[in-house]
PDB file of N, CA and C in Angstrom:
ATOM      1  N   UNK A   1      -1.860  11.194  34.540  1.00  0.00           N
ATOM      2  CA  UNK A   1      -1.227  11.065  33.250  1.00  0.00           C
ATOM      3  C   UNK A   1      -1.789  12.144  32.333  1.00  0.00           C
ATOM      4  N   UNK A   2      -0.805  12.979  31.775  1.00  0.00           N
ATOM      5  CA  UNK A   2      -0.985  14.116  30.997  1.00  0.00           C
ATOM      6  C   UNK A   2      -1.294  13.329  29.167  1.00  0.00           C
ATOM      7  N   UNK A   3      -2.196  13.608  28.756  1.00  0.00           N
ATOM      8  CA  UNK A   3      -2.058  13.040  27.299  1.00  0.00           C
ATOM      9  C   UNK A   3      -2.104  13.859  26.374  1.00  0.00           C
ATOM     10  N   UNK A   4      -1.533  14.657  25.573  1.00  0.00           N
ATOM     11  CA  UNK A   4      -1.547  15.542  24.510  1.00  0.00           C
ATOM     12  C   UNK A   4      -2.201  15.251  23.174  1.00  0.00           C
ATOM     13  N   UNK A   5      -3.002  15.305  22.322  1.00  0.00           N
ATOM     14  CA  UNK A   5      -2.762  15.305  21.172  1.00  0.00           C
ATOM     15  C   UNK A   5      -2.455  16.160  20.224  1.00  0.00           C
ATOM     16  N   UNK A   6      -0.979  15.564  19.747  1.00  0.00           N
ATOM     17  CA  UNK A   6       0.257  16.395  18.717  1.00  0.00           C
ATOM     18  C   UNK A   6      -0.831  15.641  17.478  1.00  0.00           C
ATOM     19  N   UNK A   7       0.055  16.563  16.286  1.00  0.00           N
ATOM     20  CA  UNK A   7      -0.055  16.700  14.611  1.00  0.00           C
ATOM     21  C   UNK A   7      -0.105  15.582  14.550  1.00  0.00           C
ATOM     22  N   UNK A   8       0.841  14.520  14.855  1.00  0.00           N
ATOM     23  CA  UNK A   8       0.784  12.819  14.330  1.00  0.00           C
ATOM     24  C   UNK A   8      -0.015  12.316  15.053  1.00  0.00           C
ATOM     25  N   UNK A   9      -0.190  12.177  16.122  1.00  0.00           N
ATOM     26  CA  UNK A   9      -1.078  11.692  16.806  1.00  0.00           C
ATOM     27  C   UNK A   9      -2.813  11.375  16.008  1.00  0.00           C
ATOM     28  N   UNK A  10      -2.860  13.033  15.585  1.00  0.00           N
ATOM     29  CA  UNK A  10      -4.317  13.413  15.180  1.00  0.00           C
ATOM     30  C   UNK A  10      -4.558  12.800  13.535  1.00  0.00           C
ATOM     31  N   UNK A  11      -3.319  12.773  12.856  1.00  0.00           N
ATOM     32  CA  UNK A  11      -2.569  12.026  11.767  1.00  0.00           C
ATOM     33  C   UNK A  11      -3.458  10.487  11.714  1.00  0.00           C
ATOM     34  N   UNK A  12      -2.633   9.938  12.840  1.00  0.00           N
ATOM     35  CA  UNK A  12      -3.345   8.258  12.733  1.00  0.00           C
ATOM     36  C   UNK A  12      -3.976   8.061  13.672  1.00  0.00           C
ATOM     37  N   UNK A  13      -4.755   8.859  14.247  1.00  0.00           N
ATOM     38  CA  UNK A  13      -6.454   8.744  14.808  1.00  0.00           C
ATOM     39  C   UNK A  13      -7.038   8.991  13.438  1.00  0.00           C
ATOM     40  N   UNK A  14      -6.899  10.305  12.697  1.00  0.00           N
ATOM     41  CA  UNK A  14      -7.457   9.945  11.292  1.00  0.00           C
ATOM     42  C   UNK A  14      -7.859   9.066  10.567  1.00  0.00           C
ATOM     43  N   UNK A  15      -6.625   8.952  10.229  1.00  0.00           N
ATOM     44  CA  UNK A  15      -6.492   7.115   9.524  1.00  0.00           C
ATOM     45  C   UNK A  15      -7.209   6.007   9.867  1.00  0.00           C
ATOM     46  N   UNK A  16      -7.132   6.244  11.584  1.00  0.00           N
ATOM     47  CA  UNK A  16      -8.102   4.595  11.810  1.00  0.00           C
ATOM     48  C   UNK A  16      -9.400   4.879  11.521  1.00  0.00           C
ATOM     49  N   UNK A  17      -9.528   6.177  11.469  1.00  0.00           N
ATOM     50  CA  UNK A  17     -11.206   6.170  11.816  1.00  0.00           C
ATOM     51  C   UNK A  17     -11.840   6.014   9.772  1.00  0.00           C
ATOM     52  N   UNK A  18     -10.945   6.431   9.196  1.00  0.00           N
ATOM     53  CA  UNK A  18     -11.035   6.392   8.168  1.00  0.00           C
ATOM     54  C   UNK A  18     -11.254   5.045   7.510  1.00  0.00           C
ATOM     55  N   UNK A  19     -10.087   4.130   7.818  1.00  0.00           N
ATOM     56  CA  UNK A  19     -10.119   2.360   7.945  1.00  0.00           C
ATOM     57  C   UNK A  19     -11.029   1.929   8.686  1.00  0.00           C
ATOM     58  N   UNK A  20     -11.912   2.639  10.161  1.00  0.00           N
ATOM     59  CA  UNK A  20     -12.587   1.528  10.445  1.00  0.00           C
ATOM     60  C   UNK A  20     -14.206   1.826   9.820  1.00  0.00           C
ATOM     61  N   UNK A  21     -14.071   2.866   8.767  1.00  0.00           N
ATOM     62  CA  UNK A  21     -15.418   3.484   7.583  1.00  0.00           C
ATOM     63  C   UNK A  21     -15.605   2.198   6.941  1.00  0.00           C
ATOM     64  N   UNK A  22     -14.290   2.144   6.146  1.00  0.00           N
ATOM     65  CA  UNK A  22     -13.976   1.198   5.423  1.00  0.00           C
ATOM     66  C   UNK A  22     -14.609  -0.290   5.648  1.00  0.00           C
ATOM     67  N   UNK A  23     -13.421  -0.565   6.612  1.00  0.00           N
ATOM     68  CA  UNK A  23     -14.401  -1.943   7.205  1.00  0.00           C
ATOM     69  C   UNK A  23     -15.887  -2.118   7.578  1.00  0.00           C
ATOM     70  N   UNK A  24     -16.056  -1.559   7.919  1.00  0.00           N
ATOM     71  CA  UNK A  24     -17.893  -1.093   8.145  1.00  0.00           C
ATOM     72  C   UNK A  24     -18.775  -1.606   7.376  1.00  0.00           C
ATOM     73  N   UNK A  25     -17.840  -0.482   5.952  1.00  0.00           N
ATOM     74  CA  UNK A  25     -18.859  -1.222   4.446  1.00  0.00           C
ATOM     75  C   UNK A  25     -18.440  -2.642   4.313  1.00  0.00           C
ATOM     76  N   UNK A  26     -17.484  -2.677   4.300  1.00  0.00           N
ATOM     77  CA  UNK A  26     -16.821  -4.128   3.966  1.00  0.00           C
ATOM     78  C   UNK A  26     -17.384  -5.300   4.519  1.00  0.00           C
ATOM     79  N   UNK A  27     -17.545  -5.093   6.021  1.00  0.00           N
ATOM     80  CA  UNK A  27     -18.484  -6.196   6.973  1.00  0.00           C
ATOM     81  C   UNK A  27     -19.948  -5.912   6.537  1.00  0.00           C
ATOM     82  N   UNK A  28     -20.840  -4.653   6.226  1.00  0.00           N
ATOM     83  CA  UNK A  28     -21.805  -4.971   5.413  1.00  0.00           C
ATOM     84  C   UNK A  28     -22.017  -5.915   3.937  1.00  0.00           C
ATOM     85  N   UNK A  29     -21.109  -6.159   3.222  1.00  0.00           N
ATOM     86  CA  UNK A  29     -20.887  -7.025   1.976  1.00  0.00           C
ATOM     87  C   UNK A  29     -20.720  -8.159   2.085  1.00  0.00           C
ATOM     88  N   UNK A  30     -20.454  -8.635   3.453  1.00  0.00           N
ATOM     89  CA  UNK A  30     -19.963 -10.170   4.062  1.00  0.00           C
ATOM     90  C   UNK A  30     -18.292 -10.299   3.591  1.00  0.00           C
ATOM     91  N   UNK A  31     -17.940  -9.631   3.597  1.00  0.00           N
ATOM     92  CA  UNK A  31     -16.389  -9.037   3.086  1.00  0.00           C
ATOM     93  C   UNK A  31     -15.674  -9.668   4.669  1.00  0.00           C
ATOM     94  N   UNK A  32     -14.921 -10.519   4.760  1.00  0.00           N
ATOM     95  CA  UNK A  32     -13.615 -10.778   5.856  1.00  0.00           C
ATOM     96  C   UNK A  32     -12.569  -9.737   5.958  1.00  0.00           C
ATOM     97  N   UNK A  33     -12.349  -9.282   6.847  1.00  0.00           N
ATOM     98  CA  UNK A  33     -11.079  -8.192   6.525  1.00  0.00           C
ATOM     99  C   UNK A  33     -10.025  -8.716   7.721  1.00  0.00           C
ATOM    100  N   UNK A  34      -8.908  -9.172   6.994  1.00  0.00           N
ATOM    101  CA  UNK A  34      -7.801  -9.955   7.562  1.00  0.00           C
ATOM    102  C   UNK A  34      -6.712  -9.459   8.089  1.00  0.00           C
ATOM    103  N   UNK A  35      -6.594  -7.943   8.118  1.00  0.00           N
ATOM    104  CA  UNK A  35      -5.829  -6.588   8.604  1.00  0.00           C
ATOM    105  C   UNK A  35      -5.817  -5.880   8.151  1.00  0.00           C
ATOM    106  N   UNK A  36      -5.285  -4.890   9.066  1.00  0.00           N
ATOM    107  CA  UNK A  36      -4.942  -3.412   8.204  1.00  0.00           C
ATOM    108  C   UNK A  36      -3.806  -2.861   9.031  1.00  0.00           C
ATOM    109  N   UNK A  37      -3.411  -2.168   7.638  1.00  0.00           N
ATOM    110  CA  UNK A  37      -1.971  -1.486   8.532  1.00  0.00           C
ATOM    111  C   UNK A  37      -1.724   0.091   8.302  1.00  0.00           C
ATOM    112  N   UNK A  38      -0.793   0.587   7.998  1.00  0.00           N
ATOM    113  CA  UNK A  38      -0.975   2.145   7.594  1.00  0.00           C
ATOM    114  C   UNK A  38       0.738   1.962   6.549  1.00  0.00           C
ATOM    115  N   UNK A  39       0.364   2.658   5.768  1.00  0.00           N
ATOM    116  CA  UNK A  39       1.600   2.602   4.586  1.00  0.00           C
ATOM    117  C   UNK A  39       1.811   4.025   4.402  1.00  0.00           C
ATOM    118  N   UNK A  40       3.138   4.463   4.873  1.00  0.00           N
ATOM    119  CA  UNK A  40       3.204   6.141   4.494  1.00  0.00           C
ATOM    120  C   UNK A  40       1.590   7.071   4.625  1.00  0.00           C
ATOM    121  N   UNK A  41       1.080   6.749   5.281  1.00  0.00           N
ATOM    122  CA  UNK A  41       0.124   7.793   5.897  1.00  0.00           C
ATOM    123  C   UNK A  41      -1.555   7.443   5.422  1.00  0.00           C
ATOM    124  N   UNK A  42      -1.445   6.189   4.336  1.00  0.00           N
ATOM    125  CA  UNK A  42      -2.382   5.794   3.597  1.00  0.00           C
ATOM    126  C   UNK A  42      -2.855   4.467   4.474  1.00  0.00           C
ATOM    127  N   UNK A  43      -4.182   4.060   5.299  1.00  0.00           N
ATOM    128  CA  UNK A  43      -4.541   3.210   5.342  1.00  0.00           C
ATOM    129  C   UNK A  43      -4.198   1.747   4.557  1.00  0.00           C
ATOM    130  N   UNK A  44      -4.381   0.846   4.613  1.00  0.00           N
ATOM    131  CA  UNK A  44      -4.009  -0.814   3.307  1.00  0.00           C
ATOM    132  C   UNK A  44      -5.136  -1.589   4.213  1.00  0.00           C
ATOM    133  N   UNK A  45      -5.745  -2.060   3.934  1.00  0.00           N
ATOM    134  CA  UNK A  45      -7.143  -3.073   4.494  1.00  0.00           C
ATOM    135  C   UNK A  45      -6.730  -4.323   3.978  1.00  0.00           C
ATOM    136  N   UNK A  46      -6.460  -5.551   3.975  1.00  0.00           N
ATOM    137  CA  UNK A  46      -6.344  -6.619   3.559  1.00  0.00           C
ATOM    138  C   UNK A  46      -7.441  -7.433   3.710  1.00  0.00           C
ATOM    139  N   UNK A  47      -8.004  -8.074   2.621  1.00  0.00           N
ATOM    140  CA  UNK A  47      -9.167  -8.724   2.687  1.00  0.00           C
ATOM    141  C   UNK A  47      -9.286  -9.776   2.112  1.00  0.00           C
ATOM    142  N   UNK A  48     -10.033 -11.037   2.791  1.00  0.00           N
ATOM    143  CA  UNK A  48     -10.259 -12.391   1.704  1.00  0.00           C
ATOM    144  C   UNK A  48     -10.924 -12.058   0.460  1.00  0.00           C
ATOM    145  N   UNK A  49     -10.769 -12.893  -0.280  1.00  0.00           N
ATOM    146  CA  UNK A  49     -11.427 -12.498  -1.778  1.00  0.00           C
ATOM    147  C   UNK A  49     -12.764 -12.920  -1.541  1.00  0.00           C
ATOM    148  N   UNK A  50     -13.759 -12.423  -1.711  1.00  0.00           N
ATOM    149  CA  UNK A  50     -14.946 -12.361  -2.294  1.00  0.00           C
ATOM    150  C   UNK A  50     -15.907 -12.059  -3.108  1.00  0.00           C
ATOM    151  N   UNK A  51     -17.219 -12.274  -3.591  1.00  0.00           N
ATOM    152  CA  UNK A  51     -17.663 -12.132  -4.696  1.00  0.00           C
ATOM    153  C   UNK A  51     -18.161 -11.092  -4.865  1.00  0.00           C
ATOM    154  N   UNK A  52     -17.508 -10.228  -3.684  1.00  0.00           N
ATOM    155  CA  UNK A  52     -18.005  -8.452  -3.920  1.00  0.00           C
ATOM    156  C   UNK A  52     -16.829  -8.012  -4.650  1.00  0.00           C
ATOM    157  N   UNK A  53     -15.664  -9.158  -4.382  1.00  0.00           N
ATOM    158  CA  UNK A  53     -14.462  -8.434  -5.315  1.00  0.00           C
ATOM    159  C   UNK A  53     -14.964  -8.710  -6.609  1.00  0.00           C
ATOM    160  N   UNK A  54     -14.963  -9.841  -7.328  1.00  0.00           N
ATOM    161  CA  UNK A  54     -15.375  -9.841  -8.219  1.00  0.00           C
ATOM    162  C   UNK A  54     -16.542  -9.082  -9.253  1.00  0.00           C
ATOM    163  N   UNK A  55     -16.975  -8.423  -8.348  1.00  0.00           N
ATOM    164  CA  UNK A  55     -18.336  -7.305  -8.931  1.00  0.00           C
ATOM    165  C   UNK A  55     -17.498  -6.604  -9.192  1.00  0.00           C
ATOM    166  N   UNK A  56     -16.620  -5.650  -8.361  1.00  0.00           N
ATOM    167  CA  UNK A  56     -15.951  -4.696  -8.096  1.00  0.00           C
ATOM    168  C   UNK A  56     -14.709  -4.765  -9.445  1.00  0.00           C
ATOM    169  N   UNK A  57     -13.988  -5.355 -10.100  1.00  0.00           N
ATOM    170  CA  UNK A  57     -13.747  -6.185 -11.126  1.00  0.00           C
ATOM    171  C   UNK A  57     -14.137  -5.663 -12.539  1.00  0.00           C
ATOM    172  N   UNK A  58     -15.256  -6.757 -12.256  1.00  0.00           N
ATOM    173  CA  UNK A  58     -16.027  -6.553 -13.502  1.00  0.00           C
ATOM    174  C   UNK A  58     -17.185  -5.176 -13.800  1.00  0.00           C
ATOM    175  N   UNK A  59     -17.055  -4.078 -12.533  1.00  0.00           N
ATOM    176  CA  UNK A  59     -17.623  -2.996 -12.618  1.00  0.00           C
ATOM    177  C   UNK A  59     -16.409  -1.912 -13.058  1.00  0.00           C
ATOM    178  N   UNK A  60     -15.102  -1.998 -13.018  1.00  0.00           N
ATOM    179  CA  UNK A  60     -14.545  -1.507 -13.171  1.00  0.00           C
ATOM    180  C   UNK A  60     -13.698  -0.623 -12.273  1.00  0.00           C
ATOM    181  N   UNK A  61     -14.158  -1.070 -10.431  1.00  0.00           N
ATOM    182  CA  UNK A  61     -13.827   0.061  -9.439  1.00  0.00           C
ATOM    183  C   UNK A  61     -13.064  -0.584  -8.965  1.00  0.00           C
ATOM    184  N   UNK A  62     -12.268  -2.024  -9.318  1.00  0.00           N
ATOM    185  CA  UNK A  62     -11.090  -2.647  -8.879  1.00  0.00           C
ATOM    186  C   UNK A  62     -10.485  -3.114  -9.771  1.00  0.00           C
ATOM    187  N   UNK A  63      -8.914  -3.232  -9.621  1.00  0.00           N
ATOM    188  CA  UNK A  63      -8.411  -3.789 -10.618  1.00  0.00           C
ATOM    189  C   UNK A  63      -7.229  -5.009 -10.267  1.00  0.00           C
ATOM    190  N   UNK A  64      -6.337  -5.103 -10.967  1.00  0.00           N
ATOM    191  CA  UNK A  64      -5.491  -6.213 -10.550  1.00  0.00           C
ATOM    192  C   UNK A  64      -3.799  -6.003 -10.884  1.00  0.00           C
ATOM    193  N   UNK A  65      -3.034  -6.352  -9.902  1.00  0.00           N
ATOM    194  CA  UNK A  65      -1.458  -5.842 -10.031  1.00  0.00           C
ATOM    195  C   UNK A  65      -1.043  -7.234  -9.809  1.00  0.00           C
ATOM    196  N   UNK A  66      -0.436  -7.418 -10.883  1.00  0.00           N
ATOM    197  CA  UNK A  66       0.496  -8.502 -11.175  1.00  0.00           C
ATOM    198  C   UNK A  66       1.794  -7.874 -10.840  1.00  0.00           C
ATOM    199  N   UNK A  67       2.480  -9.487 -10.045  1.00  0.00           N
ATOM    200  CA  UNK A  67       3.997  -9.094  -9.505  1.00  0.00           C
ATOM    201  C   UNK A  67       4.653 -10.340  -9.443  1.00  0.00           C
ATOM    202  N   UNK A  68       6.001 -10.425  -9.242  1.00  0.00           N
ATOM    203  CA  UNK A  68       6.550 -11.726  -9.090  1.00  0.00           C
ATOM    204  C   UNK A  68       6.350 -12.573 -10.669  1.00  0.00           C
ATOM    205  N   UNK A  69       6.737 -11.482 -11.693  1.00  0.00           N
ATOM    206  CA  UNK A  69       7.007 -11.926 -13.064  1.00  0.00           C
ATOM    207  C   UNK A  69       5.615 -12.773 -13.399  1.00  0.00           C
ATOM    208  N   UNK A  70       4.451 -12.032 -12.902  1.00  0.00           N
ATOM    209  CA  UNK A  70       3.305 -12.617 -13.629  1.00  0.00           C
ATOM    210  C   UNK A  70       2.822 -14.112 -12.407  1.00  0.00           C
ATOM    211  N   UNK A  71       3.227 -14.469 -11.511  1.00  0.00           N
ATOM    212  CA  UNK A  71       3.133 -15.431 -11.219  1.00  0.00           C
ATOM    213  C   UNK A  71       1.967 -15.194 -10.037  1.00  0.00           C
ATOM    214  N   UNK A  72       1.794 -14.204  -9.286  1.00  0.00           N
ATOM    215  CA  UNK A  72       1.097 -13.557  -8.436  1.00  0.00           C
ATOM    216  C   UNK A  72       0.140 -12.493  -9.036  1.00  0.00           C
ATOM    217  N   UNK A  73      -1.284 -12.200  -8.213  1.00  0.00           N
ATOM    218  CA  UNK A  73      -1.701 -11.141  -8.557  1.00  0.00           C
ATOM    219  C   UNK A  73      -2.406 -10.913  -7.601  1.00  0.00           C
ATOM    220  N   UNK A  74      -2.660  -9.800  -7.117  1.00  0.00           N
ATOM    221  CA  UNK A  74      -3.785  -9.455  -6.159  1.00  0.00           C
ATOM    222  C   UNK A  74      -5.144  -8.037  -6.311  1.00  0.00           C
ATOM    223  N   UNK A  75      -5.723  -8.019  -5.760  1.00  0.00           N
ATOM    224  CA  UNK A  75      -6.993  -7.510  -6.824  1.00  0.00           C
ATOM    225  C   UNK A  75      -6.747  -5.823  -5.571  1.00  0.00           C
ATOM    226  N   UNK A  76      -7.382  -5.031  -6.129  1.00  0.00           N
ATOM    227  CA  UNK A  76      -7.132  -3.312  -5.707  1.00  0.00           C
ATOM    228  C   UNK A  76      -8.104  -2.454  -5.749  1.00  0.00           C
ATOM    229  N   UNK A  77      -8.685  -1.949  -5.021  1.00  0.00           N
ATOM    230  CA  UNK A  77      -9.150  -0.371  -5.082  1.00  0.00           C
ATOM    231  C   UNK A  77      -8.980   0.687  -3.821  1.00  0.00           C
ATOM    232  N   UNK A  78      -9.115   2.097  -3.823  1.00  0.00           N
ATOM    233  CA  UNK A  78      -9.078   2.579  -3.421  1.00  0.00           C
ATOM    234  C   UNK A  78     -10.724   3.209  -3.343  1.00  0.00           C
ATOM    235  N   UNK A  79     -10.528   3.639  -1.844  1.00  0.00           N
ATOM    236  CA  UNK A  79     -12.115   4.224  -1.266  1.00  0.00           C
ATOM    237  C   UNK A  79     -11.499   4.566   0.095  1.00  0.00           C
ATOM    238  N   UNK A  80     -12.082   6.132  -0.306  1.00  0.00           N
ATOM    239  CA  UNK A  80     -12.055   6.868   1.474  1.00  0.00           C
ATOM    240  C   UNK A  80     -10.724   7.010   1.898  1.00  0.00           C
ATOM    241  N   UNK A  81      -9.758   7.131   0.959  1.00  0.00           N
ATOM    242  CA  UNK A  81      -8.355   7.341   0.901  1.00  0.00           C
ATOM    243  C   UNK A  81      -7.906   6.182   1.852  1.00  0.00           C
ATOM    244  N   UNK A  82      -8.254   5.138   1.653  1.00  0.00           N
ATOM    245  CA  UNK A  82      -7.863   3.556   2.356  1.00  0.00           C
ATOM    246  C   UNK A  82      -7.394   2.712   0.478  1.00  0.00           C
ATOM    247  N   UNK A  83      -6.529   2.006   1.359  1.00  0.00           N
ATOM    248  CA  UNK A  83      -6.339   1.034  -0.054  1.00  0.00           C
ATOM    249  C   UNK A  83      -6.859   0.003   0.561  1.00  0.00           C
ATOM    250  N   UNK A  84      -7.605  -0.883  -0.363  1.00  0.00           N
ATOM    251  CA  UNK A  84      -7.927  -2.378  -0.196  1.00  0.00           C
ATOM    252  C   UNK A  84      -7.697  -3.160  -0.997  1.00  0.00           C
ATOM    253  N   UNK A  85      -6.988  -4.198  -0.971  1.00  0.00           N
ATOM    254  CA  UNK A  85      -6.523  -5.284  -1.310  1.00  0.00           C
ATOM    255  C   UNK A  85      -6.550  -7.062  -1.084  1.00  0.00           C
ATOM    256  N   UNK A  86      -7.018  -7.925  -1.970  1.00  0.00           N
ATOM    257  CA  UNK A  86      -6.591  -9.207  -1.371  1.00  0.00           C
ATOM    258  C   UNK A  86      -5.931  -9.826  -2.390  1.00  0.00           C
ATOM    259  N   UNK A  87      -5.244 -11.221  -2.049  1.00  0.00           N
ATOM    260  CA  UNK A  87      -4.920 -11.776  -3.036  1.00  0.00           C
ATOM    261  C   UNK A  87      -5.285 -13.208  -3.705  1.00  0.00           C
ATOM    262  N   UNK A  88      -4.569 -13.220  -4.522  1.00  0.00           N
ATOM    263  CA  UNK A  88      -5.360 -14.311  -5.932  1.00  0.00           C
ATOM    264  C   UNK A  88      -4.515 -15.278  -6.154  1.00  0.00           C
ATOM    265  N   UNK A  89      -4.531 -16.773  -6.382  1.00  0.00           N
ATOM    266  CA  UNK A  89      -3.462 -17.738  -6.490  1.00  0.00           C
ATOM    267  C   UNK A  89      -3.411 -17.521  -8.182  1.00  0.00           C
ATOM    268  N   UNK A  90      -2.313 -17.482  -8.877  1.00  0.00           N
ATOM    269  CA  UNK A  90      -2.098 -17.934 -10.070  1.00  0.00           C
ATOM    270  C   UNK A  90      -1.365 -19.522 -10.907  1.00  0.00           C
ATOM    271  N   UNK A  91      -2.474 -20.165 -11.038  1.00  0.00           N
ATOM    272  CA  UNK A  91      -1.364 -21.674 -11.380  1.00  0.00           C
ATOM    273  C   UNK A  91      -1.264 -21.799 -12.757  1.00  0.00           C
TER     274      UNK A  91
END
């Protein structure tokens, strides 16, 4: 079996290795990470909420996107050209 690696290929070998940086730190913080996927060329990490989010928050290196007319929100930052994200119940 002949295996090449083309432009895309080398593309999202990138990416994972980039996401699995990510997770790395993340599993150092006691951080759960519940998937990841790739969005237009950008890593997305999905993660349970924890009280590293909340630092992250109130330090200012995450923030929060409300959707679904205010009824939803889920908390955000970017690191290592990965997005990370989890979400938040609003009642």
């Amino acid at each position: 079996m002949n295996i090449s690696i083309n432009t895309e290929n080398q593309s999202v070998m990138s990416d994972l290795m980039r996401a699995g940086s990510v997770v790395q730190q993340l599993e150092q913080q006691g951080v759960t990470v519940l998937s990841v996927i790739t969005r237009q060329g950008k890593p997305c990490i999905h993660i349970a909420r924890h009280s590293y989010c909340d630092a992250l928050i109130r330090d200012g290196k995450a923030a929060y996107q409300y959707f679904n007319q205010n009824k939803g929100k889920q908390g955000v930052f970017d690191t290592l050209g990965c997005r990370v994200y989890w979400s938040e119940s609003i009642h």
